[in-house]
Every structure is written in structure tokens, then in C-alpha cells.
N, C-alpha and C. Protein backbone atom coordinates (compact mmCIF):
# COMPACT_ATOMS: atom_id res chain seq x y z
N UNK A 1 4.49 9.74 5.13
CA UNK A 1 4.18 9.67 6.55
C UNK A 1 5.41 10.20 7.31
N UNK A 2 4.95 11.28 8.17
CA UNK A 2 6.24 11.46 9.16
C UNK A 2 6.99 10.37 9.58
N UNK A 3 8.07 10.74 10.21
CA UNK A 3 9.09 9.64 10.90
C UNK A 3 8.56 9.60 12.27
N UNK A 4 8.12 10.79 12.80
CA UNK A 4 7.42 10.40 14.53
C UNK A 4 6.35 12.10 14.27
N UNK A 5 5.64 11.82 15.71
CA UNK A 5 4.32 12.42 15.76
C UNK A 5 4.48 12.49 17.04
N UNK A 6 4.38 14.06 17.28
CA UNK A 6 4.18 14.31 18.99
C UNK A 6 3.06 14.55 19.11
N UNK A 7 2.34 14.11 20.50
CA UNK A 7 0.53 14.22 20.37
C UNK A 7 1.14 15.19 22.19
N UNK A 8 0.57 16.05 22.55
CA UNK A 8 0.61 16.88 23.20
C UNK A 8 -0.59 15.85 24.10
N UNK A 9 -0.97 16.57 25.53
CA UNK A 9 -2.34 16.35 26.14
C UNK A 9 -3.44 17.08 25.97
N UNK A 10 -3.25 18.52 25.50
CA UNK A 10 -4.08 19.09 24.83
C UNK A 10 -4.81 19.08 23.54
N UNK A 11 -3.81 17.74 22.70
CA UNK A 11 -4.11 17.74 21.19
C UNK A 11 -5.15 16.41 21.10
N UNK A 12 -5.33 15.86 22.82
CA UNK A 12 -6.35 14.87 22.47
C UNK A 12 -7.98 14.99 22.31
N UNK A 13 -8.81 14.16 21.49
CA UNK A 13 -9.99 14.40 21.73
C UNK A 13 -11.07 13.33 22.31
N UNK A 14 -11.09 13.53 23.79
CA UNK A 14 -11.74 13.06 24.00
C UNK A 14 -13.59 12.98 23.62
N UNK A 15 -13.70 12.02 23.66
CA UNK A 15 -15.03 11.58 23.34
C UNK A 15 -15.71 10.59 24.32
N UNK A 16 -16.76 9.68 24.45
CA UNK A 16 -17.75 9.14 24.54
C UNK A 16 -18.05 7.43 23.63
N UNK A 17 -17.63 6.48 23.75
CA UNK A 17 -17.27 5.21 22.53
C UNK A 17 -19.13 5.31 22.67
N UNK A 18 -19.11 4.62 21.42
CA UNK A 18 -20.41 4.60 21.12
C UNK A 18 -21.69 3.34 21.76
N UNK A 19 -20.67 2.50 21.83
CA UNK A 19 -21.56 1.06 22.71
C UNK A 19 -22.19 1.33 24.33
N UNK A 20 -20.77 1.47 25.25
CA UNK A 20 -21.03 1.51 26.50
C UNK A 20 -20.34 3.38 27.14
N UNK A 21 -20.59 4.41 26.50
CA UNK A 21 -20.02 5.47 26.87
C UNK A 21 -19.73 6.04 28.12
N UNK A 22 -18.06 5.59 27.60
CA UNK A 22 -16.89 5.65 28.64
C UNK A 22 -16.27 6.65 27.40
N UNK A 23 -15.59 7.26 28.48
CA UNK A 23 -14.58 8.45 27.88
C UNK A 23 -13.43 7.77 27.65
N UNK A 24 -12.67 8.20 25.93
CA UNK A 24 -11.61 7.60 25.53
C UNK A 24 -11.07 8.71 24.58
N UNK A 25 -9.83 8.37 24.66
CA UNK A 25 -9.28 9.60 23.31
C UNK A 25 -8.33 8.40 22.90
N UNK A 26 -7.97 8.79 21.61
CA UNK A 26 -7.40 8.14 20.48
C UNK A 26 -6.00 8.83 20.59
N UNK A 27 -5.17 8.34 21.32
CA UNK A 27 -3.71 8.55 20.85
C UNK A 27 -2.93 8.88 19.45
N UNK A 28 -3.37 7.84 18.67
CA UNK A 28 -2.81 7.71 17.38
C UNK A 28 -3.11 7.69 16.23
N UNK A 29 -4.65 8.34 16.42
CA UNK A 29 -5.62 8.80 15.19
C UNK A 29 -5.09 9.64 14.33
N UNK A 30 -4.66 10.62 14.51
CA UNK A 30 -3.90 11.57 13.96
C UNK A 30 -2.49 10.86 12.94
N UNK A 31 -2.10 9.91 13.20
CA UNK A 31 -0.94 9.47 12.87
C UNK A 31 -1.11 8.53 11.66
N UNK A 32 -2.53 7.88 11.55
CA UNK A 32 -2.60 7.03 10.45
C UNK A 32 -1.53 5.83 10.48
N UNK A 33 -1.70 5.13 11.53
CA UNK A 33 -0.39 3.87 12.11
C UNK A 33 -1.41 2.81 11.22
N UNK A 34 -1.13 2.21 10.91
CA UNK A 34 -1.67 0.67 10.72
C UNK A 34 -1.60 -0.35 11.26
N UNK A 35 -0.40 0.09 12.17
CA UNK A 35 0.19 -1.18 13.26
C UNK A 35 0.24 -1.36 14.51
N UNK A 36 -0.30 0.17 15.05
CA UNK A 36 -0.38 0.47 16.48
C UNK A 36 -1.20 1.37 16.81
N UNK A 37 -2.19 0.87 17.55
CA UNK A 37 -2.92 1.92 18.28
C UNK A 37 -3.01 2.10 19.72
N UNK A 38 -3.37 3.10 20.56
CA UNK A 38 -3.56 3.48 21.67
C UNK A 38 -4.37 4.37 22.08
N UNK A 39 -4.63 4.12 23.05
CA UNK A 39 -6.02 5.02 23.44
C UNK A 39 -5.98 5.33 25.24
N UNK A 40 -6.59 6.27 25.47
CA UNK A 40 -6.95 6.03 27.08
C UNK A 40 -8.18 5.92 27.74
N UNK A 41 -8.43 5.22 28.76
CA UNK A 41 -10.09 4.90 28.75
C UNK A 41 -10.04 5.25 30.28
N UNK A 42 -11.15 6.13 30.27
CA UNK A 42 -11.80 6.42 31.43
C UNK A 42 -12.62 5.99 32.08
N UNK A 43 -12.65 4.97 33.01
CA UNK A 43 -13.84 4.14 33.25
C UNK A 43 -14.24 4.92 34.80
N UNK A 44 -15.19 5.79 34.48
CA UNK A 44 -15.90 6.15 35.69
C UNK A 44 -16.84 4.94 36.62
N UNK A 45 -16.87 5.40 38.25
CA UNK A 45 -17.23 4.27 39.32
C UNK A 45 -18.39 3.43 38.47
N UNK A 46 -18.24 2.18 38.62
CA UNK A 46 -19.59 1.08 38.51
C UNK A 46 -19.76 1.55 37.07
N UNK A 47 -18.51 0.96 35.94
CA UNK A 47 -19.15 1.23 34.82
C UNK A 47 -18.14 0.20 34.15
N UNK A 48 -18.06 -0.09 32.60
CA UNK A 48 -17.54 -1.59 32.07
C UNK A 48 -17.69 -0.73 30.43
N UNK A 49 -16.30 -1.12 30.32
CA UNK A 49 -16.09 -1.55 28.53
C UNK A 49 -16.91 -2.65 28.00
N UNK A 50 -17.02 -2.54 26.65
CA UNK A 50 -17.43 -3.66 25.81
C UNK A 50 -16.75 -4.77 25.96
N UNK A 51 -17.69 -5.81 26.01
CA UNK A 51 -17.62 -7.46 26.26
C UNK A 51 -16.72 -7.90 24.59
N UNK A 52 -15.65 -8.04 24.07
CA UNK A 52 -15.49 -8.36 22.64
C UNK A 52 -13.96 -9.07 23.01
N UNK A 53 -13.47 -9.38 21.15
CA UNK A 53 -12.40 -10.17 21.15
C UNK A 53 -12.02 -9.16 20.26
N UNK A 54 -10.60 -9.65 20.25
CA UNK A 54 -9.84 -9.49 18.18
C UNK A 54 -9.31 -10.38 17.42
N UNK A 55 -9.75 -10.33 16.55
CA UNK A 55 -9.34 -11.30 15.24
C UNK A 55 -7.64 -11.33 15.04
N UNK A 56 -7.03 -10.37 15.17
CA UNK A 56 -6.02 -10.70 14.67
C UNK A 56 -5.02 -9.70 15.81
N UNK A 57 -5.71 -8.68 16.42
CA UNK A 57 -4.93 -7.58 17.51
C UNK A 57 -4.60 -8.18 18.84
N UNK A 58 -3.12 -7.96 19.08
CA UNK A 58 -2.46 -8.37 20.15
C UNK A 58 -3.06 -6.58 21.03
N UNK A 59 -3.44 -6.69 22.21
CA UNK A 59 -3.59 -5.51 23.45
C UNK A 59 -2.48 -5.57 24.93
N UNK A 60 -2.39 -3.99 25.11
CA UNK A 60 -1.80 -4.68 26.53
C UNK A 60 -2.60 -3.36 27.02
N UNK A 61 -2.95 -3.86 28.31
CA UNK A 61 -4.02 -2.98 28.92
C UNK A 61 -2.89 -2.53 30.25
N UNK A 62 -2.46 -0.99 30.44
CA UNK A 62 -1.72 -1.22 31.28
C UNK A 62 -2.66 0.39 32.32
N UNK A 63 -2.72 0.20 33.54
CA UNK A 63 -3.51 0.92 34.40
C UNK A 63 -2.39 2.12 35.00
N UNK A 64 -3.47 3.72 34.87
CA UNK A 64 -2.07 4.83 34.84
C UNK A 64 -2.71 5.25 36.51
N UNK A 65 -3.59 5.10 36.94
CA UNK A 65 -4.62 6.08 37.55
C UNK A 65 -5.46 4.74 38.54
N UNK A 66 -5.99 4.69 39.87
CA UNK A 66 -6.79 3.42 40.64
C UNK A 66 -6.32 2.15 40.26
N UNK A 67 -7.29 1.50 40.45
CA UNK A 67 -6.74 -0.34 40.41
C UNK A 67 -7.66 -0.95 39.42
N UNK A 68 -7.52 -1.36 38.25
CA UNK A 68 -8.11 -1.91 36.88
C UNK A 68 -8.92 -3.10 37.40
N UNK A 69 -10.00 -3.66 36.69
CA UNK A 69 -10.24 -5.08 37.05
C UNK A 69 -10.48 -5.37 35.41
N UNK A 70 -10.26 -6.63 34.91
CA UNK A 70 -9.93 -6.76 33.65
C UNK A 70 -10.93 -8.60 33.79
N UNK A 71 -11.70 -8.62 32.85
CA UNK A 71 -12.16 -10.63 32.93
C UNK A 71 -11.55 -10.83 31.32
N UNK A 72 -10.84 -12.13 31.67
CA UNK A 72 -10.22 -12.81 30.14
C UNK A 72 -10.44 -13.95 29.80
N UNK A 73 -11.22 -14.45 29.30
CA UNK A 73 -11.98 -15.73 29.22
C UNK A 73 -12.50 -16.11 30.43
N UNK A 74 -13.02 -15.35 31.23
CA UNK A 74 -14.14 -16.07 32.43
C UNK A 74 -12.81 -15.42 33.59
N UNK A 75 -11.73 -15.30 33.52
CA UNK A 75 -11.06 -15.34 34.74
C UNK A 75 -10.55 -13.74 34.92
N UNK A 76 -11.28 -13.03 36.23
CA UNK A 76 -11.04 -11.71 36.36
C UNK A 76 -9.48 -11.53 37.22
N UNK A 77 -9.34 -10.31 36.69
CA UNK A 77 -7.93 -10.16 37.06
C UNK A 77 -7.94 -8.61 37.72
N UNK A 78 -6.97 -8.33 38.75
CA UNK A 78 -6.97 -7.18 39.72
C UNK A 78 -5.31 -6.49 39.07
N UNK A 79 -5.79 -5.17 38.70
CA UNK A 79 -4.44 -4.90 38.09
C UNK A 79 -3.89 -3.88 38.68
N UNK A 80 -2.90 -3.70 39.74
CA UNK A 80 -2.41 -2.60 40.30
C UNK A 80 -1.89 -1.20 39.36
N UNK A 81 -2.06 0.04 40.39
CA UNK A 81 -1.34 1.09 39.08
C UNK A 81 0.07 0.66 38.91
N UNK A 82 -0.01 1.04 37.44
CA UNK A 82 1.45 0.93 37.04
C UNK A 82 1.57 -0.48 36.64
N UNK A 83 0.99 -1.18 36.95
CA UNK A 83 0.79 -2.48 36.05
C UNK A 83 -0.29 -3.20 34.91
N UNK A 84 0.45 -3.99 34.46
CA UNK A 84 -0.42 -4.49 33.20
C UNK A 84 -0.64 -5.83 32.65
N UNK A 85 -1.28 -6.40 32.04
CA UNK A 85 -1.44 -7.57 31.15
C UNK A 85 -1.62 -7.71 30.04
N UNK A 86 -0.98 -8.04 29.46
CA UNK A 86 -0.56 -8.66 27.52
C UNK A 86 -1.73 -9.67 27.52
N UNK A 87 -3.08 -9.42 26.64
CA UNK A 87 -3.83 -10.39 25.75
C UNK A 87 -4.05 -10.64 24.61
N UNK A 88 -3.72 -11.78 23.97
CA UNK A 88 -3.50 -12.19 22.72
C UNK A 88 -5.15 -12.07 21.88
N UNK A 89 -4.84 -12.16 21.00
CA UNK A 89 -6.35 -12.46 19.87
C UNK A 89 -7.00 -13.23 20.16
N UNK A 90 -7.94 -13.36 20.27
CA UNK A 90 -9.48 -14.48 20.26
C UNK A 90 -9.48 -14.42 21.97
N UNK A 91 -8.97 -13.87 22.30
CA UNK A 91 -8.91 -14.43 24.08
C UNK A 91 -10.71 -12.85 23.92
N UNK A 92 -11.99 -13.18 25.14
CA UNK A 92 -13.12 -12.51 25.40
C UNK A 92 -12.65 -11.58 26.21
N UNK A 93 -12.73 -10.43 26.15
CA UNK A 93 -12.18 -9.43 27.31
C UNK A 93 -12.42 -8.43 27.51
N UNK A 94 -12.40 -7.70 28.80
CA UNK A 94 -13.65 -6.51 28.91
C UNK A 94 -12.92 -5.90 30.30
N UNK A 95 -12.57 -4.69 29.75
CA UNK A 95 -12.47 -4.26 31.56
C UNK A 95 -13.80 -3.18 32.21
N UNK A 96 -13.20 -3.25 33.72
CA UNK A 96 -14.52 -2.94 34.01
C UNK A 96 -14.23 -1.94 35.73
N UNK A 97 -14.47 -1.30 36.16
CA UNK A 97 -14.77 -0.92 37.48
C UNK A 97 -15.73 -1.07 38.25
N UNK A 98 -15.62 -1.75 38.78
CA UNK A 98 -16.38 -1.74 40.29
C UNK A 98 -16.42 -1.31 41.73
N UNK A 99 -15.37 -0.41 41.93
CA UNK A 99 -15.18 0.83 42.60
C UNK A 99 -15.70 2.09 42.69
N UNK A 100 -15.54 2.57 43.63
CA UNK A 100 -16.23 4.06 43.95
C UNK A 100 -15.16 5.26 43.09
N UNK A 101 -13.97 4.86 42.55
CA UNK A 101 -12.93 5.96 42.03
C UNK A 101 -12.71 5.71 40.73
N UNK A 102 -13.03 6.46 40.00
CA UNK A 102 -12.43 6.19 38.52
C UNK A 102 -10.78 5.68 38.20
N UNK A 103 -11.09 4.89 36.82
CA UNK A 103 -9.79 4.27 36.98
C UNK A 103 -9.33 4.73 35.70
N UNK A 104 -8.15 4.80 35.36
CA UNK A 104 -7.73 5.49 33.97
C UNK A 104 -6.64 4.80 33.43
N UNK A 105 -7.33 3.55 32.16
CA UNK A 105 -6.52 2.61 31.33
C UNK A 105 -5.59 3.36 30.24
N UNK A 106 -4.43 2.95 29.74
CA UNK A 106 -3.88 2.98 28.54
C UNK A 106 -3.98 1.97 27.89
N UNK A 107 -4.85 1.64 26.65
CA UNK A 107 -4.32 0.38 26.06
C UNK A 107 -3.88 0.41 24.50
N UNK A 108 -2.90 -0.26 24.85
CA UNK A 108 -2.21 -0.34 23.23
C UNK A 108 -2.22 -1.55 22.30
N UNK A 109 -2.22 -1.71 21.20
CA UNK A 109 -2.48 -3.21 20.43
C UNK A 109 -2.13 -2.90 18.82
N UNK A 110 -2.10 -4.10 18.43
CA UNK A 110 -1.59 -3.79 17.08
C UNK A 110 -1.83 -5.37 16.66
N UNK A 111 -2.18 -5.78 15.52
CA UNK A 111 -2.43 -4.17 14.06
C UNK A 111 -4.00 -3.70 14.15
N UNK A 112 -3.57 -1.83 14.19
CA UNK A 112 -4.74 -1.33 14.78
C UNK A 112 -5.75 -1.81 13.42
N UNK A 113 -5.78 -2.21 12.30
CA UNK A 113 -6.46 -2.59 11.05
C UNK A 113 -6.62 -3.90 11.02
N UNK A 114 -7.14 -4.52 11.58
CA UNK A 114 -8.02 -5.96 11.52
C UNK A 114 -8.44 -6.52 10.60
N UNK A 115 -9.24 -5.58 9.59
CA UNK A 115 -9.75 -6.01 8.27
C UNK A 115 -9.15 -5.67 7.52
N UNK A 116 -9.37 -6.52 6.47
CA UNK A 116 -8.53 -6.92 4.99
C UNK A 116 -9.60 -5.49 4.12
N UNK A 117 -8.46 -5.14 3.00
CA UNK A 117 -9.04 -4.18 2.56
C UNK A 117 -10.53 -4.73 1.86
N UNK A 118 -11.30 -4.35 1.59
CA UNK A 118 -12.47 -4.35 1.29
C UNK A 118 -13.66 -5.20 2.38
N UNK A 119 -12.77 -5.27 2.72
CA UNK A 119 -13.62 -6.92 3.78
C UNK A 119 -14.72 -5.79 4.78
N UNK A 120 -16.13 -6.80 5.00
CA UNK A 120 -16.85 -5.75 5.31
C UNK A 120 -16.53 -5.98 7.24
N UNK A 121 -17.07 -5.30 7.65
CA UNK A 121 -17.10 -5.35 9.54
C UNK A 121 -18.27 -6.19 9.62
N UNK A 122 -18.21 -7.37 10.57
CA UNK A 122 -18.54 -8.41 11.10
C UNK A 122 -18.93 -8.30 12.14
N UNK A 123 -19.60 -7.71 13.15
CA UNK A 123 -19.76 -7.67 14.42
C UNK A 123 -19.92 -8.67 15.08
N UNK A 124 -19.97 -9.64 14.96
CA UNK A 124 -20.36 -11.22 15.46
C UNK A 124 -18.54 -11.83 15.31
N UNK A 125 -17.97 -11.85 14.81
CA UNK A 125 -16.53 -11.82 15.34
C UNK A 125 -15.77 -11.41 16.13
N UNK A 126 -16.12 -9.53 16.57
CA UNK A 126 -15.97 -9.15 17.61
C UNK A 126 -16.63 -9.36 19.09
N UNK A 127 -17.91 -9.56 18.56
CA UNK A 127 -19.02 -9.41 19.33
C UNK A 127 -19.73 -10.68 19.79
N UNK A 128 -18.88 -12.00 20.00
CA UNK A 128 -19.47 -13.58 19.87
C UNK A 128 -20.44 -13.76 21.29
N UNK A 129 -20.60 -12.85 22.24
CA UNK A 129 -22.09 -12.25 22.94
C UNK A 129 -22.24 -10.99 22.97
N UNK A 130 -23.47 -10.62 23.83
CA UNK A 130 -23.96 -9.22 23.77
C UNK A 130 -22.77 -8.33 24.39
N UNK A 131 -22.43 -7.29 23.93
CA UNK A 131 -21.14 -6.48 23.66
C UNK A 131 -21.49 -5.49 25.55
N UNK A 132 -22.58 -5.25 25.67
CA UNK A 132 -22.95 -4.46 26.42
C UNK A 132 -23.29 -5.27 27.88
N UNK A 133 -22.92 -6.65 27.60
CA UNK A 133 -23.11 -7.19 29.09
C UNK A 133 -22.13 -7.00 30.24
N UNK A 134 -22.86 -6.35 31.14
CA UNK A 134 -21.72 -6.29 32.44
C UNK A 134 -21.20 -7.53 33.12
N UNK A 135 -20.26 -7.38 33.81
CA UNK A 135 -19.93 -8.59 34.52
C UNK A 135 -20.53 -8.55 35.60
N UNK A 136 -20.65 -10.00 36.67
CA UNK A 136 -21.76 -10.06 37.40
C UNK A 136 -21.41 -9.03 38.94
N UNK A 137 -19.64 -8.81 38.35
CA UNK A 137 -19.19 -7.94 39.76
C UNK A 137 -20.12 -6.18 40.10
N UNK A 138 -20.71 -6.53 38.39
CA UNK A 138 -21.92 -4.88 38.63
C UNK A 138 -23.10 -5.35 38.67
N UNK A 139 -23.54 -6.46 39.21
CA UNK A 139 -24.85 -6.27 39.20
C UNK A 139 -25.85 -6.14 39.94
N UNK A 140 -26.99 -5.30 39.66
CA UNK A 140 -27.70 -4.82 39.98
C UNK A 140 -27.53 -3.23 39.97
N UNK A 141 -25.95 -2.89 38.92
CA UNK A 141 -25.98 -1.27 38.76
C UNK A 141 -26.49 -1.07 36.95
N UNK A 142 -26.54 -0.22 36.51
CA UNK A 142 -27.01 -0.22 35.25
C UNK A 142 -25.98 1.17 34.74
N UNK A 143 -25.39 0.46 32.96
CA UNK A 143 -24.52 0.70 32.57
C UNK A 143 -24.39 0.78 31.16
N UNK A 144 -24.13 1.62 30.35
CA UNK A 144 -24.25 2.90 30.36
C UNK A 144 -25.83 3.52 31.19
N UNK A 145 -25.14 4.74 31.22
CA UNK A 145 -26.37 5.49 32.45
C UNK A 145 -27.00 5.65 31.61
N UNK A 146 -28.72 5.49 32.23
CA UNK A 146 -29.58 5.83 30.89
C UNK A 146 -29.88 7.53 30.91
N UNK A 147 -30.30 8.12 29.57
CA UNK A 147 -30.49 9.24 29.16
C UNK A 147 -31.94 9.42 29.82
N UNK A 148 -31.66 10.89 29.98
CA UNK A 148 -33.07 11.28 30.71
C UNK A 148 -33.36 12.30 31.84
């Protein structure tokens, strides 16, 4: 394994996450870390990450771009740019926009490998409710946009 890894802005690939598609690129895919990952998340107006926990991953969600809104066990939090919050494992957490301006997260956490080698994926550990529920600060918008 290299000693360090320069990731350019051009060398990212953004994509689409598969649950609630929000645009994210993988910082440190390329690098094969075991201990750290990062990503950036694009949360376009009136739209929400997945509702989940981690088993064993410490996150810090820190906001580059608008004003973050973040819920952590029931209690929502307003995160100015340039600032952030450290959440530990098992804590429920989901960020989300409810603004008219897209907001643009960095979040980093570690260990990006959760599971034990062979151990199968559990979604009900991550997922201890429906992964795709918005918070009630969107409702009545609908999220991911439907196809069509």
C-alpha cells in the first residue's frame, strides 16, 4: 500500500447512493483504507440521507457548502458552514435538507470496515427502521424523486 494517495477533484466519481439518491463520491475508494473513509454528499433542496446507525464507525459530518440539518437520536441539529459534529456508533442519524439551496457534506468515519471478515451484512443493524424515512421537517415533499 502506498504511504499517501493524492485524489485530485477530477479523479472523483460521482454517483447516485442506491437507497435515497443523493449524489456522493467516495474520497478514499481508490486507496483501500480500512480505517478511514470519506465521502461528499450532495444533498439537493427538500431531500434526506438514509435513516441508519454504525456498529462500530465513529463519523464526523462536517458542512463545506449552505447550512446542514443533521437528527441524532430524535434531536435535530443546525450546522453552520464550516462547522461540524462528531457521532459516535449506535447513536440513529440522518442528515437532511430542508431548504431551497443545496447543501454539500464531507463526512468522514472510521473503521470504514464494520464487518468481521466473513460475517454476512445485516441490514437490520444498520437499518433498526425504515432507512428511507424522511424526517417530519419534509413532509409532505417526496424523496427520492420518483422516476417517470
Amino acid at each position: 500500500m502506498p504511504k499517501h494517495t493524492v485524489i485530485n477533484p477530477g479523479d472523483l466519481n460521482w454517483r447516485k447512493s442506491n437507497l435515497m439518491m443523493v449524489p456522493n463520491a467516495d474520497f478514499l475508494e481508490r486507496t483501500g483504507s480500512a480505517n478511514l473513509g470519506a465521502r461528499l454528499w450532495k444533498l439537493p433542496p427538500r431531500s434526506a440521507n438514509t435513516l441508519h446507525n454504525h456498529i462500530t464507525a465513529e463519523e464526523f459530518y462536517f458542512v463545506l457548502e449552505g447550512v446542514g440539518r443533521i437528527r441524532i437520536d430524535g434531536e435535530v441539529l443546525t450546522i453552520e458552514k464550516h462547522g461540524g459534529v462528531h457521532v459516535m456508533p449506535d447513536q440513529l442519524r440522518q442528515i437532511f435538507n430542508d431548504s431551497d439551496s443545496e447543501v454539500l457534506w464531507l463526512i468522514i468515519g472510521g473503521p470504514e470496515k464494520e464487518l468481521a471478515k466473513g460475517e454476512v451484512f445485516d441490514p437490520g443493524k444498520f437499518y433498526p427502521t425504515d432507512p428511507k424515512a424522511l424526517p417530519q421537517e419534509l413532509d409532505g415533499y417526496v424523496w427520492p424523486p420518483e422516476e417517470g
